[in-house]
PDB file of N, CA and C in Angstrom:
ATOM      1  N   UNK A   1      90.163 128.523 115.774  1.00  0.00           N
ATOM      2  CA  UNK A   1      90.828 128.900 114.548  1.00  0.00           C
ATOM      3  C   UNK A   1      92.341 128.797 114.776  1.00  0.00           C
ATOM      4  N   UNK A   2      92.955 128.234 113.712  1.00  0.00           N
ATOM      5  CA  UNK A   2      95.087 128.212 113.870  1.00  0.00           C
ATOM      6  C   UNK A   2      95.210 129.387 113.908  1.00  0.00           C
ATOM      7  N   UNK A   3      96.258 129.390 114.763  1.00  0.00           N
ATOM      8  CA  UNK A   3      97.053 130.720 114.986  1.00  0.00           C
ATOM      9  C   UNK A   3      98.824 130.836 114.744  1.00  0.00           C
ATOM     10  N   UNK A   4      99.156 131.091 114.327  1.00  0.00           N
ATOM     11  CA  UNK A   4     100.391 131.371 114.367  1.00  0.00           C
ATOM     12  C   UNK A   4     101.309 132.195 115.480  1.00  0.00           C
ATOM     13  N   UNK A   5     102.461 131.621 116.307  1.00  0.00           N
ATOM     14  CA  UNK A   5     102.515 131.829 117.379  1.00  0.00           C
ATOM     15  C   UNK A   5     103.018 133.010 117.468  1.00  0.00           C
ATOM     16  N   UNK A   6     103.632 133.633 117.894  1.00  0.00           N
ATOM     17  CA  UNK A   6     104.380 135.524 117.300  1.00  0.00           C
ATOM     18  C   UNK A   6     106.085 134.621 117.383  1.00  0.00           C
ATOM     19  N   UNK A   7     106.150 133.740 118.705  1.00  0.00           N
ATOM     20  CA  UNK A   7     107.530 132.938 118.774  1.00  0.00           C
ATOM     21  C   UNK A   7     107.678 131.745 117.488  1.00  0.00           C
ATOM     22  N   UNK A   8     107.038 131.550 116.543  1.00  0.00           N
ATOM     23  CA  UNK A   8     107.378 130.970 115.657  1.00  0.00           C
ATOM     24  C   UNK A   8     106.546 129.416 115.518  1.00  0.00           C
ATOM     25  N   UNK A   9     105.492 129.537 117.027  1.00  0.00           N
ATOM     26  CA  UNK A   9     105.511 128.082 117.290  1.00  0.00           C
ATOM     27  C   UNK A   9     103.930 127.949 116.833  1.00  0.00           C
ATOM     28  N   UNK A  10     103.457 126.469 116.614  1.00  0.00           N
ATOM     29  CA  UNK A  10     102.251 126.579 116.274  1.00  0.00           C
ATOM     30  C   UNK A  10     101.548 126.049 117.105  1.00  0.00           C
ATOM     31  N   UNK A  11      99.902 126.107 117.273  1.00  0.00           N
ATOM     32  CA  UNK A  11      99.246 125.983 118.508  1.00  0.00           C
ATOM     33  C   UNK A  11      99.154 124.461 118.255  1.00  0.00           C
ATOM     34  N   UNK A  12      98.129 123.810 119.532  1.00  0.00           N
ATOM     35  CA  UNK A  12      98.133 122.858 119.862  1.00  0.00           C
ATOM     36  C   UNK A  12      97.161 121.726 118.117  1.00  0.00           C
ATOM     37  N   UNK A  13      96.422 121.985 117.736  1.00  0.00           N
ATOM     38  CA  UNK A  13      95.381 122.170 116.549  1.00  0.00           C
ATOM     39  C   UNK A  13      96.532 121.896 115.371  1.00  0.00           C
ATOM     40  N   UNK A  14      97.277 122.425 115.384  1.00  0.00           N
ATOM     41  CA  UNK A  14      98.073 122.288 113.703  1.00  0.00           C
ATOM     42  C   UNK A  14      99.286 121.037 114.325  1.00  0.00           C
ATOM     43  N   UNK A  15      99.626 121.129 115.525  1.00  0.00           N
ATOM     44  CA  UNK A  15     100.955 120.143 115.949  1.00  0.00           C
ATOM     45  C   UNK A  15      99.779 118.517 115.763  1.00  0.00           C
ATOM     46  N   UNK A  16      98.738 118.393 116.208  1.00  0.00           N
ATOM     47  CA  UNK A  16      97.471 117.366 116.684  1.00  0.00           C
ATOM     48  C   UNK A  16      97.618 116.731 114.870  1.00  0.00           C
ATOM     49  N   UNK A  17      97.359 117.716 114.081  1.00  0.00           N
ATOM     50  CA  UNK A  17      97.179 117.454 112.392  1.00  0.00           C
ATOM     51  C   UNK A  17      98.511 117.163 112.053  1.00  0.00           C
ATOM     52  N   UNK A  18      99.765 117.205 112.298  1.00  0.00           N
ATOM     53  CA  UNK A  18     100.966 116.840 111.691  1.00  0.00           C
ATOM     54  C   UNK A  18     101.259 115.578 112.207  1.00  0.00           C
ATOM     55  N   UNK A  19     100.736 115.143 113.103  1.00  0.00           N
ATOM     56  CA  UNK A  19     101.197 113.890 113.714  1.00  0.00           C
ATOM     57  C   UNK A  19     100.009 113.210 113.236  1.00  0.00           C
ATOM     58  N   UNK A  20      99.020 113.469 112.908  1.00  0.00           N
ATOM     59  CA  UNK A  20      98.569 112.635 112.385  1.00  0.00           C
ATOM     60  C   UNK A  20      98.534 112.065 110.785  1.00  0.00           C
ATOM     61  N   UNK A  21      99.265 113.103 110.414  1.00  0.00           N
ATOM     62  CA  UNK A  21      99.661 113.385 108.724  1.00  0.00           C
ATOM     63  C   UNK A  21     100.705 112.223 109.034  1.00  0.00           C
ATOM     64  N   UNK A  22     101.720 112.624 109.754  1.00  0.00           N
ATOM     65  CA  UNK A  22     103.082 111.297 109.978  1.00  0.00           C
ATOM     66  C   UNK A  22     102.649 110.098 110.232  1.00  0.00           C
ATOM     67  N   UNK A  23     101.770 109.914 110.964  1.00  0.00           N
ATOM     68  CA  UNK A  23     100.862 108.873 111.609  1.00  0.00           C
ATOM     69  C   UNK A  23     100.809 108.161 110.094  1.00  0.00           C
ATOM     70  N   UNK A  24      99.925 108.369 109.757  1.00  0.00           N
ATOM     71  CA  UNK A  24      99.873 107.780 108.297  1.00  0.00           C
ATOM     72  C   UNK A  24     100.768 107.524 107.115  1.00  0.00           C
ATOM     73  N   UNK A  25     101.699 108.268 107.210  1.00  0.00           N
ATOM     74  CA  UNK A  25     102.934 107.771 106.641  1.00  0.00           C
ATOM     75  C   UNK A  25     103.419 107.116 106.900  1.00  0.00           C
ATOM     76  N   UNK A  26     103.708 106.697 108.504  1.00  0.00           N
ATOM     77  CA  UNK A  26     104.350 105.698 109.106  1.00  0.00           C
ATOM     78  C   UNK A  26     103.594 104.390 108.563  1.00  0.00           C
ATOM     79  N   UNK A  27     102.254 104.226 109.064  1.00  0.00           N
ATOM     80  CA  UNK A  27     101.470 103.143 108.782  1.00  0.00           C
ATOM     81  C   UNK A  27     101.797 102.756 107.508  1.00  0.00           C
ATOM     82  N   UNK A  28     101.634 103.196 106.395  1.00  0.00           N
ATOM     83  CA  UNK A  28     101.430 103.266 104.604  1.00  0.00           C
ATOM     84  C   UNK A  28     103.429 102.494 104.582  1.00  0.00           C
ATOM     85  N   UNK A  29     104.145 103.326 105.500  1.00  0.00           N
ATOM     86  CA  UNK A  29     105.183 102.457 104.932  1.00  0.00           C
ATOM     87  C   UNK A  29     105.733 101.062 105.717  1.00  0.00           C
ATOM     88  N   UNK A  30     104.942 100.732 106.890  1.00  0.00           N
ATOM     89  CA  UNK A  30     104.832  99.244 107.374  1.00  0.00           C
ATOM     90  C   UNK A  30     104.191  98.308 106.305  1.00  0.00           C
ATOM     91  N   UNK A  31     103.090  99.271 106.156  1.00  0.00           N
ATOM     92  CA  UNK A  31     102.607  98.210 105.622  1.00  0.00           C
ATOM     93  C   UNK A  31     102.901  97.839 103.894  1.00  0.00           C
ATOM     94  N   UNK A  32     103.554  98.737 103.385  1.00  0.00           N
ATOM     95  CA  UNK A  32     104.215  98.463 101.842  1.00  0.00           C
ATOM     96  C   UNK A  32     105.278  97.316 102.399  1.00  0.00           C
ATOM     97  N   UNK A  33     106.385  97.443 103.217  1.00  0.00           N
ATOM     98  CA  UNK A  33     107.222  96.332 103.977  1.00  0.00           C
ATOM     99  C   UNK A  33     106.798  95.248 103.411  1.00  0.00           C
ATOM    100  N   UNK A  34     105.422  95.159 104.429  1.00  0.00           N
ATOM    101  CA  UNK A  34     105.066  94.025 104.312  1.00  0.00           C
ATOM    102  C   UNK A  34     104.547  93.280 103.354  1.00  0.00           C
ATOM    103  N   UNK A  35     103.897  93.939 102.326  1.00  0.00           N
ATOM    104  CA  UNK A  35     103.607  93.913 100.904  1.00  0.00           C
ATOM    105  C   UNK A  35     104.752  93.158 100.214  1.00  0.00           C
ATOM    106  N   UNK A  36     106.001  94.140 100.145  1.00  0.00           N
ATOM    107  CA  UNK A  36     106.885  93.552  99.309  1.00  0.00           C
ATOM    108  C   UNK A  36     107.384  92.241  99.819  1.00  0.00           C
ATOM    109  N   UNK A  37     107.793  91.765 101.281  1.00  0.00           N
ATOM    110  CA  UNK A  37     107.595  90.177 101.779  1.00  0.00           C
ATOM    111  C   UNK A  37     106.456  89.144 101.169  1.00  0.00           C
ATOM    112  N   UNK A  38     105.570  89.754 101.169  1.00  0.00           N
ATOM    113  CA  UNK A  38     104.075  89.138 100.466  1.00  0.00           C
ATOM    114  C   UNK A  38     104.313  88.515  99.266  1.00  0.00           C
ATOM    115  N   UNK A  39     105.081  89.356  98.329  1.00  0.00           N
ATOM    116  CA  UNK A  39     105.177  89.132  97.045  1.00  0.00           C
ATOM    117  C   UNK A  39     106.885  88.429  96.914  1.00  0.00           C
ATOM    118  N   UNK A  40     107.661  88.602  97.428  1.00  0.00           N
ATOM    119  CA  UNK A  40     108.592  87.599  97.250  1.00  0.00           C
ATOM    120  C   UNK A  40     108.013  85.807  97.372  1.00  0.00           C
ATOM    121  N   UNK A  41     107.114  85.758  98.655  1.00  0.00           N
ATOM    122  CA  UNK A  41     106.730  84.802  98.839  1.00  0.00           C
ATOM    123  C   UNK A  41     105.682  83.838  97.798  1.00  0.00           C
ATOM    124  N   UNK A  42     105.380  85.019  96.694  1.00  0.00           N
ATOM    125  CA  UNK A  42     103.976  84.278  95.957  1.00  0.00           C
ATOM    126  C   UNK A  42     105.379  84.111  94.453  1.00  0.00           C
ATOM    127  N   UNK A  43     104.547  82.269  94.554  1.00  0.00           N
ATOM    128  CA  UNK A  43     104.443  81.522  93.367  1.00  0.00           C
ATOM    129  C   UNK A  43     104.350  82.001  92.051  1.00  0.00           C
ATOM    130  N   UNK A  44     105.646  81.938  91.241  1.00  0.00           N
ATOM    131  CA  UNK A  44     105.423  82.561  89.755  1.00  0.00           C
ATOM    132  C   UNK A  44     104.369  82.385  89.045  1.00  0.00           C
ATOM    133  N   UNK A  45     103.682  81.497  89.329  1.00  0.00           N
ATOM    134  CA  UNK A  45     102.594  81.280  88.585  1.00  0.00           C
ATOM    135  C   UNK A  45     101.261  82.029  88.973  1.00  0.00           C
ATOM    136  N   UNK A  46     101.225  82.439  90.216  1.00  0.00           N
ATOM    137  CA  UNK A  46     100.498  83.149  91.036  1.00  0.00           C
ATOM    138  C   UNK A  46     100.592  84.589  90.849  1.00  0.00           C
ATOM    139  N   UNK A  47     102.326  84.914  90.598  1.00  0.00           N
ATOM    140  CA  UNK A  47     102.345  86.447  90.039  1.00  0.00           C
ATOM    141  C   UNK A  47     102.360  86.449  88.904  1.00  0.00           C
ATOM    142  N   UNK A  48     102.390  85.376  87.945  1.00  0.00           N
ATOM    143  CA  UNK A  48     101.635  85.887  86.279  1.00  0.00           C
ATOM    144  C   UNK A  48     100.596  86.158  86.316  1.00  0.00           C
ATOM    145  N   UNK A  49      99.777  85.164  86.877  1.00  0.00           N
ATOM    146  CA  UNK A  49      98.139  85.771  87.157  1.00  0.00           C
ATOM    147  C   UNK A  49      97.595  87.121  87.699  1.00  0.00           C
ATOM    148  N   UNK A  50      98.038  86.898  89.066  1.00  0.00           N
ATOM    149  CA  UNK A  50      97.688  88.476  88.775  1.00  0.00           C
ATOM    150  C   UNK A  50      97.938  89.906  87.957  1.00  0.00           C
ATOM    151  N   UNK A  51      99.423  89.501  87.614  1.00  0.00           N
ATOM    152  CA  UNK A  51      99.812  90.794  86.770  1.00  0.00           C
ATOM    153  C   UNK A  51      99.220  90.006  85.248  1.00  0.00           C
ATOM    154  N   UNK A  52      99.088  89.609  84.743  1.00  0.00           N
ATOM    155  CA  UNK A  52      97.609  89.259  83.524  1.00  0.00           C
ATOM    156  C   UNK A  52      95.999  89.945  83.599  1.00  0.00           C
ATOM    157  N   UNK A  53      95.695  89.802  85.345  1.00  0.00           N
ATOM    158  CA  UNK A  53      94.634  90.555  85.712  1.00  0.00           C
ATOM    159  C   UNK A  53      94.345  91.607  85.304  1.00  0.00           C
ATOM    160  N   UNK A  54      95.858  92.148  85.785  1.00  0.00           N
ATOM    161  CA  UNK A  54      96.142  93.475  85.732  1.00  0.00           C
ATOM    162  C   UNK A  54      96.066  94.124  84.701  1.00  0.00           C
ATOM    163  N   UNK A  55      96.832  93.231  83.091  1.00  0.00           N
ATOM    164  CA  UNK A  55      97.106  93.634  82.494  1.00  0.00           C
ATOM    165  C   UNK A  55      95.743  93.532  81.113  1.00  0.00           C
ATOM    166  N   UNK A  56      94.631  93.199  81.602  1.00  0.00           N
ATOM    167  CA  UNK A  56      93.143  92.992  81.016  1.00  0.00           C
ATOM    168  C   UNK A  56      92.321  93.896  81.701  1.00  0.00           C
ATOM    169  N   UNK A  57      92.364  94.331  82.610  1.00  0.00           N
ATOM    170  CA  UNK A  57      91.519  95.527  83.347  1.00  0.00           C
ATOM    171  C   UNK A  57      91.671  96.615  82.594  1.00  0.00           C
ATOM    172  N   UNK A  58      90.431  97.309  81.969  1.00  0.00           N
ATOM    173  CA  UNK A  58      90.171  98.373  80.703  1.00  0.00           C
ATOM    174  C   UNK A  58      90.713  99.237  81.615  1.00  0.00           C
ATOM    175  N   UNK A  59      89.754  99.616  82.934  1.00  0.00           N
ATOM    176  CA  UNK A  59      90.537 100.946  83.541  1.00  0.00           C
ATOM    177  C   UNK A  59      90.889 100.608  85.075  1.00  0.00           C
ATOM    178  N   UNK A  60      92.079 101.093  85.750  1.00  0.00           N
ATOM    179  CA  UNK A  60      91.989 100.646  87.100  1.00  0.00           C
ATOM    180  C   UNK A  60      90.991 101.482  87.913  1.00  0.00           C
ATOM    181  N   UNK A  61      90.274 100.813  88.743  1.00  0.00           N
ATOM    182  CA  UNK A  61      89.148 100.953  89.698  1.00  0.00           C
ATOM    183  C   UNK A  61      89.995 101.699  90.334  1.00  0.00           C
ATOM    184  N   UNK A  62      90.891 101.947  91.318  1.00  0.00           N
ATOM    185  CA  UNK A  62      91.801 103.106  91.773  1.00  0.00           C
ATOM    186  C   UNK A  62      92.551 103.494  92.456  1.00  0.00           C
ATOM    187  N   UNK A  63      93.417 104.284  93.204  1.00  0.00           N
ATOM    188  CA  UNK A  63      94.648 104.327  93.282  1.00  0.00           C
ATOM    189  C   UNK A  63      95.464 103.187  93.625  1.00  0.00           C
ATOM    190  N   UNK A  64      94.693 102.028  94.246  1.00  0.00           N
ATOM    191  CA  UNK A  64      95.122 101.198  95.311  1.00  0.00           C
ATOM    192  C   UNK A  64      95.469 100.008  93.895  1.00  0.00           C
ATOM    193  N   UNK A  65      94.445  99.992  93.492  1.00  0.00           N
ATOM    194  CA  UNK A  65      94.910  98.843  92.029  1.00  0.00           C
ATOM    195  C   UNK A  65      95.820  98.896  91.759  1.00  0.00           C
ATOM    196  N   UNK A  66      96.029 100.452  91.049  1.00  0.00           N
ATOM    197  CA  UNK A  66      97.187 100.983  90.464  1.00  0.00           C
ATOM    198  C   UNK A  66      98.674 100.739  91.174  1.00  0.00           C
ATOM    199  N   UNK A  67      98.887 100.619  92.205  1.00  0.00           N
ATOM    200  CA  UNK A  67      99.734 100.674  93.059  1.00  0.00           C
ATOM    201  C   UNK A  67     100.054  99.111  93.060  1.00  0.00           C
ATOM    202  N   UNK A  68      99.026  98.029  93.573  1.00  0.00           N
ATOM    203  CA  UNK A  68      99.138  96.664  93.522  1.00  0.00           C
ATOM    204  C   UNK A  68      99.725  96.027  92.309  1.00  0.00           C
ATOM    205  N   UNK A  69      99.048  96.623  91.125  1.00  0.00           N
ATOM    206  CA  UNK A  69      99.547  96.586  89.490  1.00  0.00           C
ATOM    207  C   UNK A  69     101.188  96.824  89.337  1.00  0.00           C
ATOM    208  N   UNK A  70     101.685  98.125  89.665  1.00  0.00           N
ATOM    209  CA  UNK A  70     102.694  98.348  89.718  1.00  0.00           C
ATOM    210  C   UNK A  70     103.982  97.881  90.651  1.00  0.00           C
ATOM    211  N   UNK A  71     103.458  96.850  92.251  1.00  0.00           N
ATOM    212  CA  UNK A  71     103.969  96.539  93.046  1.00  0.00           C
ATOM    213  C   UNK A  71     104.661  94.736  91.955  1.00  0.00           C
ATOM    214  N   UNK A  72     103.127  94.332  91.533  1.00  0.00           N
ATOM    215  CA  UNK A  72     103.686  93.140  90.758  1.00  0.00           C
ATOM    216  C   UNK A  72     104.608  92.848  89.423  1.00  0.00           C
ATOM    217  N   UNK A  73     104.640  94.133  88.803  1.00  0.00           N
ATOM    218  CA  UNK A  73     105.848  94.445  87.587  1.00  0.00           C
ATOM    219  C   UNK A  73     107.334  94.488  88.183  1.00  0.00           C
ATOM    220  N   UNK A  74     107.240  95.614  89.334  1.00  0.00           N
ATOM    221  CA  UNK A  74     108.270  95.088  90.241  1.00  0.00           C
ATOM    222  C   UNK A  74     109.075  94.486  90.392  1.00  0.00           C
ATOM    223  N   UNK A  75     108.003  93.302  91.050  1.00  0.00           N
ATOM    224  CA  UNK A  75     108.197  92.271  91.296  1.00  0.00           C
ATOM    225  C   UNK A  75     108.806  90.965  90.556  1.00  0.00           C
ATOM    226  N   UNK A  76     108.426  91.114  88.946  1.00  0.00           N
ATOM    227  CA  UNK A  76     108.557  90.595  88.497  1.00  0.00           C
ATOM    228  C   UNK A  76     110.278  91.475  87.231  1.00  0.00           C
ATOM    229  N   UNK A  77     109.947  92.533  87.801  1.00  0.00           N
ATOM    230  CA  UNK A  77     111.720  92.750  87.302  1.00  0.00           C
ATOM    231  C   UNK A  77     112.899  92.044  87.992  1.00  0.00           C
ATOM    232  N   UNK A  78     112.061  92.271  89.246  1.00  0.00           N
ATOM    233  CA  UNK A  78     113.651  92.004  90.864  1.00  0.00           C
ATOM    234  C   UNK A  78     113.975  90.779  90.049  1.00  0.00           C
ATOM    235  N   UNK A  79     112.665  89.457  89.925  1.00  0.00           N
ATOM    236  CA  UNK A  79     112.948  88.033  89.672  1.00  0.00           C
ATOM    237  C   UNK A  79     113.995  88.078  88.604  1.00  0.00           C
ATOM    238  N   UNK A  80     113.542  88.694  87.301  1.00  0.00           N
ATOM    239  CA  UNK A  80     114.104  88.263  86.055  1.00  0.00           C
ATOM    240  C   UNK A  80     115.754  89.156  86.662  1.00  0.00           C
ATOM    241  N   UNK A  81     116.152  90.805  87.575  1.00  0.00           N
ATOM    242  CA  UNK A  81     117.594  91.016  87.755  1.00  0.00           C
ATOM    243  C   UNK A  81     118.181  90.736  88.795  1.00  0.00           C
ATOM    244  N   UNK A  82     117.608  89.793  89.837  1.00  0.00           N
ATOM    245  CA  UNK A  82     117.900  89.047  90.806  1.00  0.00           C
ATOM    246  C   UNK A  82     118.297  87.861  90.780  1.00  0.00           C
ATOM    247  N   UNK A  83     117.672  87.388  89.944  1.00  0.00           N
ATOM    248  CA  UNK A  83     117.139  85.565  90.251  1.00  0.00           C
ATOM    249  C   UNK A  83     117.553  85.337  88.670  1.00  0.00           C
ATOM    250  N   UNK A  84     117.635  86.210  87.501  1.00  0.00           N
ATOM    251  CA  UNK A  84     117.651  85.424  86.451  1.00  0.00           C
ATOM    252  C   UNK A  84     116.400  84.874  85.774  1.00  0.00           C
ATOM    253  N   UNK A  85     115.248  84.734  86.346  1.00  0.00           N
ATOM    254  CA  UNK A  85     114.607  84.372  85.806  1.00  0.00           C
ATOM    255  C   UNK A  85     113.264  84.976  85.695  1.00  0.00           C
ATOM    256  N   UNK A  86     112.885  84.768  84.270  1.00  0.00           N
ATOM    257  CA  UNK A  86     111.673  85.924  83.447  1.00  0.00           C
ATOM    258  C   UNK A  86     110.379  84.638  83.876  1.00  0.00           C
ATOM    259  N   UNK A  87     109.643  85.528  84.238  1.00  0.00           N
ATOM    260  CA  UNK A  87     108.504  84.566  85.292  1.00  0.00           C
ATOM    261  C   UNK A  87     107.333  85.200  84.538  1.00  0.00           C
ATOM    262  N   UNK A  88     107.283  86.511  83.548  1.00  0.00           N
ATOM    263  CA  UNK A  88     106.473  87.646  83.948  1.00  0.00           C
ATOM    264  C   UNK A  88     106.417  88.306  81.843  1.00  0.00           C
ATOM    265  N   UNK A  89     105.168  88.051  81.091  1.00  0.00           N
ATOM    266  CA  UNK A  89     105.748  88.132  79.787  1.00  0.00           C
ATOM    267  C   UNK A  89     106.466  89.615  79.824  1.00  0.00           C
TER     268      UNK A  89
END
């Protein structure tokens, strides 16, 4: 059972669960990184399509859609206040 230390400190059990809480944060934000490289690299025509996918799916299947959905709107703002150009209706 956690204990709380009387010196303020916490036992070995709750320090084991925070690093692994970070653990996963760390991971989740490599790998968004790499996501957003992903999507600079894809073909306007490639990110209309999917964000069309996106934008015909009655409900998103779940969180992860939702997130991919929203990574390609994005994506398609940076183009049209970056680049000038509207790729994306």
């Amino acid at each position: 059972m956690p204990y709380l230390n009387l010196r303020g400190g916490m036992n070995g059990e709750n320090m084991n669960n925070r690093l692994v809480v970070m653990g996963v944060f760390l991971v989740s934000g490599i790998l968004s990184a790499c996501s957003e490289s992903e999507l600079k690299r894809m073909s306007d025509t490639d990110l209309r399509m999917k964000l069309n996918e996106c934008d015909y799916k009655v409900q998103t299947s779940s969180v992860r859609d939702a997130q991919t959905c929203h990574n390609y709107r994005r994506e398609c703002a940076r183009r049209l206040e970056e680049e000038g150009r509207f790729v994306c209706k």
